[in-house]
Protein backbone atom coordinates (compact mmCIF):
# COMPACT_ATOMS: atom_id res chain seq x y z
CA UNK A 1 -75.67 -13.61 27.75
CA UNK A 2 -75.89 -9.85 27.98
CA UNK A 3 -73.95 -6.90 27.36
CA UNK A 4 -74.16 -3.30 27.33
CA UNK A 5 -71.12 -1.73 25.28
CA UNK A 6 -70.49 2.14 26.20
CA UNK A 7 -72.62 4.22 24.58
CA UNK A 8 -73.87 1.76 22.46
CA UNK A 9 -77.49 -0.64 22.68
CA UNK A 10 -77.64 -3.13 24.96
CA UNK A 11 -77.24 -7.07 23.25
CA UNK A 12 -78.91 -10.22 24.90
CA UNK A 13 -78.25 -13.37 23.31
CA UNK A 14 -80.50 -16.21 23.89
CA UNK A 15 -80.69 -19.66 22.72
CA UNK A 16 -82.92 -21.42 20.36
CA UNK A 17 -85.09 -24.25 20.23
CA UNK A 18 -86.32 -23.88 24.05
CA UNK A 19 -89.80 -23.44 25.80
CA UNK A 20 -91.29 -20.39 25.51
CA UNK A 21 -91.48 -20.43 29.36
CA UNK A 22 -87.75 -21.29 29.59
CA UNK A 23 -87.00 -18.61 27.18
CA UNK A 24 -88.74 -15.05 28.64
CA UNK A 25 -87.44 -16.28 32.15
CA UNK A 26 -83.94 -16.03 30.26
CA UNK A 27 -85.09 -12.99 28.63
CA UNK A 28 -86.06 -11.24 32.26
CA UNK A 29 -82.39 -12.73 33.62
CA UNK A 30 -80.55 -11.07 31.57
CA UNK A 31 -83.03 -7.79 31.67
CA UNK A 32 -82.19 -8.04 35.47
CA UNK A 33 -77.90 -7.92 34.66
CA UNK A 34 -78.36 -5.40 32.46
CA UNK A 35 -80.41 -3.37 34.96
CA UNK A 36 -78.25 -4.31 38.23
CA UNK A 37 -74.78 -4.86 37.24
CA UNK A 38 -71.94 -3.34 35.81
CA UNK A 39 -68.98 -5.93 37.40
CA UNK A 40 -69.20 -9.35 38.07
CA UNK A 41 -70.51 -10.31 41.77
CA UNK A 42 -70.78 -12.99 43.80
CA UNK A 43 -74.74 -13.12 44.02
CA UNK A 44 -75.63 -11.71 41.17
CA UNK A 45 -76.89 -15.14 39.05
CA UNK A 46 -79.66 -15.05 42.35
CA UNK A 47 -80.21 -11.27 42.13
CA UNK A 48 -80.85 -11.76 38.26
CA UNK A 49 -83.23 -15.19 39.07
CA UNK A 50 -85.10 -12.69 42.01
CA UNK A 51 -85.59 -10.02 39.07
CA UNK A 52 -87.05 -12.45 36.41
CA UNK A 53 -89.04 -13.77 38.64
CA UNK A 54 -90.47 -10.59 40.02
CA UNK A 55 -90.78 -9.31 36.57
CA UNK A 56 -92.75 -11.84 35.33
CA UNK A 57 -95.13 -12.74 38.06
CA UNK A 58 -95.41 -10.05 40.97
CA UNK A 59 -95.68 -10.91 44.62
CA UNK A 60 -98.27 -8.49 44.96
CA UNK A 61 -100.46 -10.09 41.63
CA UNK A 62 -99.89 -13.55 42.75
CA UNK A 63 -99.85 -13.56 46.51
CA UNK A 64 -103.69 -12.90 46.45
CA UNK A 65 -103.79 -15.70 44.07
CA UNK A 66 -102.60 -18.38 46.72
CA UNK A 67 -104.49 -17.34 49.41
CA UNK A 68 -106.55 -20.66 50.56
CA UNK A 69 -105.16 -22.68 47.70
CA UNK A 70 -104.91 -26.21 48.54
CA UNK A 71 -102.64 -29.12 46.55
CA UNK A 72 -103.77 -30.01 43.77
CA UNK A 73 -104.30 -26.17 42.61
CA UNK A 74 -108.03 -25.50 42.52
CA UNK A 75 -107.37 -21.84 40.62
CA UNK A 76 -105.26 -23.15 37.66
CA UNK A 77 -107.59 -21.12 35.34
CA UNK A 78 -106.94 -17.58 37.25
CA UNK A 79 -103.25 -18.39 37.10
CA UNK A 80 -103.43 -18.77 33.58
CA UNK A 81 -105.18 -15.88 33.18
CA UNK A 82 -102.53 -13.44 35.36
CA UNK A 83 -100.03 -15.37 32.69
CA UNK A 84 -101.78 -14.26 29.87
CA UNK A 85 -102.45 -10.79 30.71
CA UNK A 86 -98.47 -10.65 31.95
CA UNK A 87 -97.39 -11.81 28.53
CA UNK A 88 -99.19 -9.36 26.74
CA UNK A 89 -98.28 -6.58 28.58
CA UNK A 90 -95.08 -7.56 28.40
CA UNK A 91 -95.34 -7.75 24.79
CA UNK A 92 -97.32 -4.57 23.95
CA UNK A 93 -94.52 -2.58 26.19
CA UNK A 94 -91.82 -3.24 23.13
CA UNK A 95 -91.19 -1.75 20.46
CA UNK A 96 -92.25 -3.78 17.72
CA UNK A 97 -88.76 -4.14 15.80
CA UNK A 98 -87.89 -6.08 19.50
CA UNK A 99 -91.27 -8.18 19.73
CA UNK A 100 -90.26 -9.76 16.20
CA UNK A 101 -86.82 -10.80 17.27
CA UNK A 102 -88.77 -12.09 20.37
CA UNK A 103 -90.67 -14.46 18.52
């Protein structure tokens, strides 16, 4: 849940207990409401999804990624990497009053 009171901070409320994966997706949705809108709209759950998931892995970073990838993965370690390097930049861009309530 997210809100941004007038003239005040904005609040996102997550839950505890779940994957850390699970968790900065959540994180990034409600980044994306904040960010997109002000009233309640029919497609904005998918907007907010489109957002995250742009925010946390980039076409343009990961497209050249999956070029001539075949099933089962055979770059598993580069995608970890691009994960990595996300998550820290992700992390270093806060302030770090936010990164502790993040963890």
């Amino acid at each position: 849940m997210s809100t941004w009171p007038t003239g005040q901070q904005p609040l996102i409320l997550l839950n505890r207990g779940r994957l850390p994966d699970r968790e900065r997706f959540t994180l990034a949705h409600e980044v994306g409401h904040l960010l997109m809108h002000e009233l309640p709209a029919d497609d904005q759950e998918k907007e907010a999804d489109r957002f995250a998931g742009e925010f946390l892995a980039p076409a343009e970073e990961l497209e050249p990624l999956l070029w001539g990838w075949s099933k089962p993965c055979d770059h598993p370690a580069e995608v970890a990497q691009l994960r990595r390097r996300r998550e820290r930049e992700a992390e270093n861009s806060l302030p770090e009053q936010r990164r502790e309530v993040l963890r």
